[in-house]
Protein backbone atom coordinates (compact mmCIF):
# COMPACT_ATOMS: atom_id res chain seq x y z
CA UNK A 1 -39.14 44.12 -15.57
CA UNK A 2 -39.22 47.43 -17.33
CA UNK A 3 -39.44 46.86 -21.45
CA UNK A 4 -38.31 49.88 -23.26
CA UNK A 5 -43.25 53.06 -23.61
CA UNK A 6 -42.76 56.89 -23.81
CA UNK A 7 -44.32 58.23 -21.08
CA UNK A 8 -43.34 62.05 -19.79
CA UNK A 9 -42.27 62.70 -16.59
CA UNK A 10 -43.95 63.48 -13.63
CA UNK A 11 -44.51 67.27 -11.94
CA UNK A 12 -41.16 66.62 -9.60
CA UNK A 13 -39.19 69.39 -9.55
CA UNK A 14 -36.34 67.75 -11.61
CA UNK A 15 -39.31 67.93 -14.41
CA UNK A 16 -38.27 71.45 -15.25
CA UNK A 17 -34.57 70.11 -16.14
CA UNK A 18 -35.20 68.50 -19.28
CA UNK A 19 -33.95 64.87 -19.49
CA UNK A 20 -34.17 64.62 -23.34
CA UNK A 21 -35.29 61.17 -22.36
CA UNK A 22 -37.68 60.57 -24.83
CA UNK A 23 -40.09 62.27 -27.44
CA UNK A 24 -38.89 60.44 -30.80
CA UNK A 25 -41.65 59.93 -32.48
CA UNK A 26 -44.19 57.49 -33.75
CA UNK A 27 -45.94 58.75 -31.11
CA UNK A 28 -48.93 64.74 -30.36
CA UNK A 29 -51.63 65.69 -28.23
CA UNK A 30 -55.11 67.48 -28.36
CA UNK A 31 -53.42 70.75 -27.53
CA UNK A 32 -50.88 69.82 -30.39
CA UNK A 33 -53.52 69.11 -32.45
CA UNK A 34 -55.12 72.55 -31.75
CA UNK A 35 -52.38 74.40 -32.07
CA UNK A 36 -51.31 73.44 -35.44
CA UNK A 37 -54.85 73.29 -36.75
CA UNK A 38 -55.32 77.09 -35.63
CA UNK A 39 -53.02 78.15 -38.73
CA UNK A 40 -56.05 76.97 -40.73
CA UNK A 41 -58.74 78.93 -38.81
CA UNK A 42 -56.80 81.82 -36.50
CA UNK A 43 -56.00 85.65 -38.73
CA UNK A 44 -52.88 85.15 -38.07
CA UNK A 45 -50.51 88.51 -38.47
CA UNK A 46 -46.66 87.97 -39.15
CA UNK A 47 -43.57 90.10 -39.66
CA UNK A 48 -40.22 91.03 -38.92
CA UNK A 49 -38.36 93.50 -37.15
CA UNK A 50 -35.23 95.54 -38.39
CA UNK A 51 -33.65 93.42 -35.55
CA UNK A 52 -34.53 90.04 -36.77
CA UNK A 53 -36.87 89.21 -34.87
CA UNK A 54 -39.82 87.37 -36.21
CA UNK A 55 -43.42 88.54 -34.91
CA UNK A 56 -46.67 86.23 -34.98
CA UNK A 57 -50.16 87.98 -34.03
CA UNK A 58 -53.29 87.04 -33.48
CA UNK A 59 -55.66 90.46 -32.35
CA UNK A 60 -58.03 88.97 -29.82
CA UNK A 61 -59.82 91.91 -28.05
CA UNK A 62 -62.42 90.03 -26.08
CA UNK A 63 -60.11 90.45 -22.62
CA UNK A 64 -58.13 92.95 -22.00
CA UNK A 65 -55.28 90.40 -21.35
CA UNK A 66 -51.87 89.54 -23.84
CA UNK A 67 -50.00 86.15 -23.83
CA UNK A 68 -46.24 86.63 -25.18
CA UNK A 69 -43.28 83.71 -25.79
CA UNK A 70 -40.27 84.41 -27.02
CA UNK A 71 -38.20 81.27 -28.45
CA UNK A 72 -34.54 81.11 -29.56
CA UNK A 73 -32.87 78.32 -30.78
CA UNK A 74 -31.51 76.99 -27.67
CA UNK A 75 -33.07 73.88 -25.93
CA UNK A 76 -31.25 70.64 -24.61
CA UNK A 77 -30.27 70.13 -27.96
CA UNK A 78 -27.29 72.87 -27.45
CA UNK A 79 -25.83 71.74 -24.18
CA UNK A 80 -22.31 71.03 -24.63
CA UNK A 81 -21.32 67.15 -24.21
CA UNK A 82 -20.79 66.67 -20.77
CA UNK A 83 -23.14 69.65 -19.45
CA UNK A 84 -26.22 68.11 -19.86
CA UNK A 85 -29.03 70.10 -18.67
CA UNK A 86 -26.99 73.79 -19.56
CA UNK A 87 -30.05 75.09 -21.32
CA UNK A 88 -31.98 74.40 -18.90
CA UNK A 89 -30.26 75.30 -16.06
CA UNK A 90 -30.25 78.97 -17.64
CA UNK A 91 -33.71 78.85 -17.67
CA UNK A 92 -34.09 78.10 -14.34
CA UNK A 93 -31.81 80.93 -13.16
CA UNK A 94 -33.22 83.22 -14.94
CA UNK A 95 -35.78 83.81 -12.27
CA UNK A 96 -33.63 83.56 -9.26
CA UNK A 97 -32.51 87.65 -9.88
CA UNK A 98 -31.32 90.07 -11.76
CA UNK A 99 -28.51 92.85 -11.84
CA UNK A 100 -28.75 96.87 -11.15
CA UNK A 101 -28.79 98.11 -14.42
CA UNK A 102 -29.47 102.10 -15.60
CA UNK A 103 -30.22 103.29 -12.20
CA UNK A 104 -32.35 100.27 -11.01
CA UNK A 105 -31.68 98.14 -8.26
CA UNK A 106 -30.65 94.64 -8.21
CA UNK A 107 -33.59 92.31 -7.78
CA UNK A 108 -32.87 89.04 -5.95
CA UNK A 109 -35.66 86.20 -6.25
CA UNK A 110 -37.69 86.74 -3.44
CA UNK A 111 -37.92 90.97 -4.37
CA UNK A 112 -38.07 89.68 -8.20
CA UNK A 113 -41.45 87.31 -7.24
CA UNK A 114 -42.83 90.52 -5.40
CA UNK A 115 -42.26 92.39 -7.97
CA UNK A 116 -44.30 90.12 -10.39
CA UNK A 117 -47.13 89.77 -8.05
CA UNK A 118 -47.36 93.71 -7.64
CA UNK A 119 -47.83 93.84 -11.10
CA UNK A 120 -50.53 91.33 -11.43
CA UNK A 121 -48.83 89.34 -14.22
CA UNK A 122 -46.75 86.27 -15.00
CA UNK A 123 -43.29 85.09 -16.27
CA UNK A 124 -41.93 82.20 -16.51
CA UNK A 125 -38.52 80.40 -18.76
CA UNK A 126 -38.47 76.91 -20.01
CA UNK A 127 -36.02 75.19 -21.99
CA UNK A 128 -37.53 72.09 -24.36
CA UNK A 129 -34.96 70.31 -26.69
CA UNK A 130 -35.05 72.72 -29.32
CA UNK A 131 -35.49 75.82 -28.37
CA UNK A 132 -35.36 78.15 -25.05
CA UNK A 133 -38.81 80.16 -24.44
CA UNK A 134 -40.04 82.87 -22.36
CA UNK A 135 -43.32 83.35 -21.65
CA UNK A 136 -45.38 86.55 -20.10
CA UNK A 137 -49.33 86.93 -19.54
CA UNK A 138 -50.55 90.67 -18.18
CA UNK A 139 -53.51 92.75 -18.18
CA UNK A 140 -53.41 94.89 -21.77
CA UNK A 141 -53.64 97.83 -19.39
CA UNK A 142 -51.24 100.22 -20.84
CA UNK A 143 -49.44 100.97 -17.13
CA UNK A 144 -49.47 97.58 -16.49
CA UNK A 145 -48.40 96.11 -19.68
CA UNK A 146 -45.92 99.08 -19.56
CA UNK A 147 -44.53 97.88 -16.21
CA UNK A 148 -44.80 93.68 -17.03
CA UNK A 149 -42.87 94.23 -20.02
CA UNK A 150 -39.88 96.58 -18.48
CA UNK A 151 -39.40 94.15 -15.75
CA UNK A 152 -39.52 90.88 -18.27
CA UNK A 153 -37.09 92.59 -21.01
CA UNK A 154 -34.72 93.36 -17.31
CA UNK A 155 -35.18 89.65 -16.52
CA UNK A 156 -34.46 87.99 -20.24
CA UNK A 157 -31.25 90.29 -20.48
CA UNK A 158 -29.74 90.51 -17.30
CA UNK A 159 -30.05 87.52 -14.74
CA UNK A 160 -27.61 87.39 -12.01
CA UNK A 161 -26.34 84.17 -12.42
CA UNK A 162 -25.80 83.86 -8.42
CA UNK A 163 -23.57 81.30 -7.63
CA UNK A 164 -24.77 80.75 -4.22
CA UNK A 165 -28.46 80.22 -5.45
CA UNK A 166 -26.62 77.99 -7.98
CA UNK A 167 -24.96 75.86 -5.50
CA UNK A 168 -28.71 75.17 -3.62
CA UNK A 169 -30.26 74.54 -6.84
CA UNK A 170 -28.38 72.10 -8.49
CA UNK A 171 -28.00 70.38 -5.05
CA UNK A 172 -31.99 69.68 -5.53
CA UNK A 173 -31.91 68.83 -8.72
CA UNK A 174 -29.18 66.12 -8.53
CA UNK A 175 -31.57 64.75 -4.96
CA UNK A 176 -34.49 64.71 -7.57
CA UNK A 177 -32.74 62.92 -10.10
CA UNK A 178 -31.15 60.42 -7.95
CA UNK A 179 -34.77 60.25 -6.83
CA UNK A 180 -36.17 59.83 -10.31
CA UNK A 181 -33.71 57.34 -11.24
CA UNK A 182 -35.50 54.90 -8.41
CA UNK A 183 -38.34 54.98 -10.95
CA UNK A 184 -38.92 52.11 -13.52
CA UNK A 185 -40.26 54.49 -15.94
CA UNK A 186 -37.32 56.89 -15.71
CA UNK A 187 -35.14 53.81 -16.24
CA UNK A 188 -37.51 53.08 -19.43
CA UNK A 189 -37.07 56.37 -20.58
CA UNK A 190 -33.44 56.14 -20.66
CA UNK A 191 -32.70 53.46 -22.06
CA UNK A 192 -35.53 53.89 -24.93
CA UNK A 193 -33.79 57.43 -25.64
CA UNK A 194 -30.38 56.22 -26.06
CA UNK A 195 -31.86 53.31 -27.93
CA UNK A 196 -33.22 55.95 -30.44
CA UNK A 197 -30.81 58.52 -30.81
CA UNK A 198 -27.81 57.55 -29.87
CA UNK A 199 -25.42 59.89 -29.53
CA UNK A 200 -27.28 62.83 -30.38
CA UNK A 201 -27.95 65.57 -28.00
CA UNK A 202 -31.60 64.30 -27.54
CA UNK A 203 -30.12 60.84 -25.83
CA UNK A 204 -27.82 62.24 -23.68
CA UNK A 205 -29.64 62.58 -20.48
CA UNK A 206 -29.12 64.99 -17.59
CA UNK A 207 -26.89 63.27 -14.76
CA UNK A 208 -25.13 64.33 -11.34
CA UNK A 209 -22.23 64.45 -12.87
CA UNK A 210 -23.42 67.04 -15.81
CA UNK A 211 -24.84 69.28 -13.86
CA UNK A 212 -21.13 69.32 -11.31
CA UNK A 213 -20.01 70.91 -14.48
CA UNK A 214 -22.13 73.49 -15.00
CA UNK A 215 -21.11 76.92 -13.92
CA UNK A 216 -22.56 80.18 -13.42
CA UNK A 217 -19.91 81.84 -16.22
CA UNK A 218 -20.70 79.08 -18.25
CA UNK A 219 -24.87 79.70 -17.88
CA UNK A 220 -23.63 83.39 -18.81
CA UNK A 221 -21.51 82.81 -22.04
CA UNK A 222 -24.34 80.14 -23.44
CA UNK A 223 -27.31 82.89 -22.68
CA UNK A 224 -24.76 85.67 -24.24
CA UNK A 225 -24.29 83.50 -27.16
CA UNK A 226 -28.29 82.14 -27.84
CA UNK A 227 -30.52 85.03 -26.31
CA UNK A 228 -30.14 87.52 -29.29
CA UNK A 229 -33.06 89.81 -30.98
CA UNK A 230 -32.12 88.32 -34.09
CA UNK A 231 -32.75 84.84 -33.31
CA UNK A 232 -36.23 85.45 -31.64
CA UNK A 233 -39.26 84.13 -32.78
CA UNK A 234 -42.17 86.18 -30.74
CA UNK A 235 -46.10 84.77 -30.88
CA UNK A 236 -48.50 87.08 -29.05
CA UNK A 237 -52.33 86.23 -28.49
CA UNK A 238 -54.50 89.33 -26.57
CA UNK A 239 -55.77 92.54 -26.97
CA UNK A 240 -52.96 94.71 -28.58
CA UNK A 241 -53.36 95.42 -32.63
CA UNK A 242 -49.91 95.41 -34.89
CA UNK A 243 -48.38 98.65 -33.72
CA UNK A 244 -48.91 98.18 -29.84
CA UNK A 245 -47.50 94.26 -30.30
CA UNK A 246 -44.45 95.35 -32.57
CA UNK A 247 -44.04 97.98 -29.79
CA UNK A 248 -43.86 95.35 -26.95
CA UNK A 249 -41.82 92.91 -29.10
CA UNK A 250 -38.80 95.87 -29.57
CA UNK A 251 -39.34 97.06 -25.84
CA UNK A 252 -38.95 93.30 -24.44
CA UNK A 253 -35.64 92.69 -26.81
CA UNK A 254 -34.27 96.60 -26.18
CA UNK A 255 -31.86 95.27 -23.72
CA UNK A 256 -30.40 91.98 -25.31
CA UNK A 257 -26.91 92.52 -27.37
CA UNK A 258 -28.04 93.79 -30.89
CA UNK A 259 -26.50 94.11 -34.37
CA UNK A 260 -23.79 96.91 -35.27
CA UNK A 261 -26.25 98.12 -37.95
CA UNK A 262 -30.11 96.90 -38.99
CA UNK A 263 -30.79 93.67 -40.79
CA UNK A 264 -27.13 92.80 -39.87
CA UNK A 265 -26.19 88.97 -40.22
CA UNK A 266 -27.18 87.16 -37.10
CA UNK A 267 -23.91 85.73 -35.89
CA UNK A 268 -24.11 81.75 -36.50
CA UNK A 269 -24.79 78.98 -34.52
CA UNK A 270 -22.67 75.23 -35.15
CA UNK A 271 -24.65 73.20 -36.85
CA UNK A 272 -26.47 70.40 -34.63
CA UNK A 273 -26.60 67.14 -36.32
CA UNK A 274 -29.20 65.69 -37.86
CA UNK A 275 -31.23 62.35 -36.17
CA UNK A 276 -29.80 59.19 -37.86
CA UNK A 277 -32.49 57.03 -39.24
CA UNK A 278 -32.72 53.51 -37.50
CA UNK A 279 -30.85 50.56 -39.35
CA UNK A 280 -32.73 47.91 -37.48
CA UNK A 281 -35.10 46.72 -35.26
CA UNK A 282 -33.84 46.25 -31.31
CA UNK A 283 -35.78 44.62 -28.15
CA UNK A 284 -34.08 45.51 -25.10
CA UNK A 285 -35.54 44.45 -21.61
CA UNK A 286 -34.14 46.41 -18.66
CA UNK A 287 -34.56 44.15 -15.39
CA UNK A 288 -36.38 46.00 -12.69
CA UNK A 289 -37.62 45.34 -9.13
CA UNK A 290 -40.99 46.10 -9.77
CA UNK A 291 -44.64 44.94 -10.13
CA UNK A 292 -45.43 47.09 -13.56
CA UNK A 293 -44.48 46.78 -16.88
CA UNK A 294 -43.27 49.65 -19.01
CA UNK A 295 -43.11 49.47 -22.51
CA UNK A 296 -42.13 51.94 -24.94
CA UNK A 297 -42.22 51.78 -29.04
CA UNK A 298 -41.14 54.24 -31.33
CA UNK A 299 -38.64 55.68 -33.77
CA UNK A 300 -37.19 58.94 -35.21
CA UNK A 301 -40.32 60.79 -36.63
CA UNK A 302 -40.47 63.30 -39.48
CA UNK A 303 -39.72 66.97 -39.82
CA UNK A 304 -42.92 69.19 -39.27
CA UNK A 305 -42.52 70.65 -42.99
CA UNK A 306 -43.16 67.02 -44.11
CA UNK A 307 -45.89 67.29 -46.11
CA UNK A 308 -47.43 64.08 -44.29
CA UNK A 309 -47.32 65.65 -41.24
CA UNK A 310 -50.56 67.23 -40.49
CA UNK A 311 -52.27 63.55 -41.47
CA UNK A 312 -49.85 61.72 -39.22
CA UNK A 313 -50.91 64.01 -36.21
CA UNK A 314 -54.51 63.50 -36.97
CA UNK A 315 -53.91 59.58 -36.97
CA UNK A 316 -52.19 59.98 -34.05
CA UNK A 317 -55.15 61.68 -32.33
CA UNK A 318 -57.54 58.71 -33.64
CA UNK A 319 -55.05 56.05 -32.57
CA UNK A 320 -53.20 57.12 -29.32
CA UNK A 321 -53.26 60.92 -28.72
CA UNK A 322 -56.89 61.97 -27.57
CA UNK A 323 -56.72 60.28 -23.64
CA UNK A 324 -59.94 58.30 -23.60
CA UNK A 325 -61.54 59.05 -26.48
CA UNK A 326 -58.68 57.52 -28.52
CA UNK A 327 -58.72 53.95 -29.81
CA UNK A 328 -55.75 52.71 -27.51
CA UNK A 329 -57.28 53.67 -24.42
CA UNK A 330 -60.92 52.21 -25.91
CA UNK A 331 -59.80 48.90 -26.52
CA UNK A 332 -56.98 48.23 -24.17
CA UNK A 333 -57.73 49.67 -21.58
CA UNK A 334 -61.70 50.67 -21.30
CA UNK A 335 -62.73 46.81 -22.71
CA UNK A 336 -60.09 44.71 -21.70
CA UNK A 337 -58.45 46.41 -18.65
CA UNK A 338 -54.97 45.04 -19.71
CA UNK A 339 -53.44 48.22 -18.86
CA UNK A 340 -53.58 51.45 -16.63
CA UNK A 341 -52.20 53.73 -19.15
CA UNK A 342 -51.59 53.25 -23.43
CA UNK A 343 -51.22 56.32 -25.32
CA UNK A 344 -49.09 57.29 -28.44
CA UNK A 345 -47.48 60.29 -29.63
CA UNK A 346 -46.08 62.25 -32.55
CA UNK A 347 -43.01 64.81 -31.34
């Protein structure tokens, strides 16, 4: 029998399409924990381009190495009803090629990979449910850097959108989730998702059927429409002080659509709806052939400019977010071994 608990999914290669199966909220992590104690502790540099573009630094000169993301207010939580998994579909694409552009050859994904691994350095696209991200990592090496960031701002604004590579692609993806879907806890997920939000874009999930209706135009007009300098918020951790980091912010964005003149409106997005609180309590069991148990609690959580946030991811760490060391784990599993797994989380 499979009770409605929010566990993440597994490293299958469906993982990278995100299911928007659960994350509500009751229930972060340590690295969550880190990362949004580090405002209180990290000199953290921040301004804004004549673009748009927001910039976050922090100067850390002890390698001679720079981590970059770029987000834009994309994510699951834009994919058109019907196309689940659009958002991240384009992220997935975006590293299967790009176009000749300005005298330089088209790239398809195996000459793209080369490419990267001649230059030493990384890059990778991921879409979450709110927002679609790039991420680079290269040596601070001026050449190098120089060369990383040319072929990344190539790759953000120009993907090929292959419908061929397409066609193999979401041909895996619907095997994994039909795959996936054999799985209690992808079952759970489901039906504790919808359960929660109804529906919103974050409990629609991903089917066969969605991703039949994604095309390759259709990838093109959403990255057209989300992927714009004005709408990018850029964090970047290494060894590169204000001027070389606003320099590799504007060189990464140079090719993406910009605005007719400087500080120009950023053209609007539709508004996505806002979470609906819950009107009552609901137990739902989902028979399953199975000899585990999953069960899932939770609820719509609060905004992260809620002043009560901060304490409510601390208590989270105490009670369910720290892996062994939190008091879950201690007393459910470690003492009375009524469980393999208990864990909470705040998203």
């Amino acid at each position: 029998m499979t009770t409605t608990t929010a566990q993440p999914f597994s490293s299958s290669p469906f993982s990278r399409l995100n299911l928007n199966l659960w994350g509500c909220a009751l229930l972060g992590s340590l690295g969550s924990l880190a990362s949004s104690s580090a405002w209180a502790f990290l000199p953290i540099e921040h301004w804004s381009q004549p673009s748009g573009a927001q910039v976050w630094l922090i100067h850390s000169p002890s390698l001679p190495m720079v981590d970059v993301e770029l987000r834009f207010d994309g994510g699951s939580r834009r994919d058109p009803s019907g196309q689940e998994g659009l958002s991240s579909a384009v992220a997935l694409m975006s590293s299967k090629g790009i176009t000749a552009q300005k005298g330089q050859p088209a790239l398809d994904e195996n000459a793209l990979g080369e490419a990267w691994a001649d230059l030493g350095a990384n890059f990778n696209a991921h879409a979450g449910r709110d927002s679609l991200s790039y991420q680079l990592r290269s040596l601070s090496q001026p050449d190098l850097l120089q060369g990383a960031a040319a072929l990344a701002s190539r790759q953000i604004a120009y993907p090929s959108w292959n419908s061929k590579t397409w066609q193999r692609e979401r041909q895996r993806l619907s095997a994994a989730l039909a795959e996936s879907n054999t799985r209690p806890a992808t079952i759970a997920q489901k039906g504790f998702a919808q359960a929660v939000y109804g529906s919103h874009p974050y409990g629609r999930p991903v089917t066969e059927r969605s991703l039949a209706a994604i095309s390759t135009p259709t990838m093109a007009a959403w990255h057209h429409a989300i992927v714009r300098p004005c709408r990018a918020k850029v964090s970047i951790v290494g060894a590169l002080d204000k001027a070389q980091a606003d320099k590799l912010v504007q060189q990464l964005l140079a090719q993406l659509p910009q605005a007719s003149i400087a500080n120009a409106a950023c053209p609007s997005l539709s508004a996505v709806a806002e979470v609906e609180a819950l009107q009552a309590p609901q137990h739902i069991d989902i028979p399953f052939a199975s000899a585990q148990a999953h069960i899932l609690l939770g609820q719509p959580g609060i905004a992260r400019s809620n002043p009560d946030f901060l304490p409510l991811l601390l208590a989270d760490h105490i009670l369910g977010g720290g892996g062994f060391t939190s008091r879950l784990m201690e007393e459910v599993r470690e003492k009375r071994g009524l469980t393999y797994g208990i864990y909470s989380s705040m998203s």
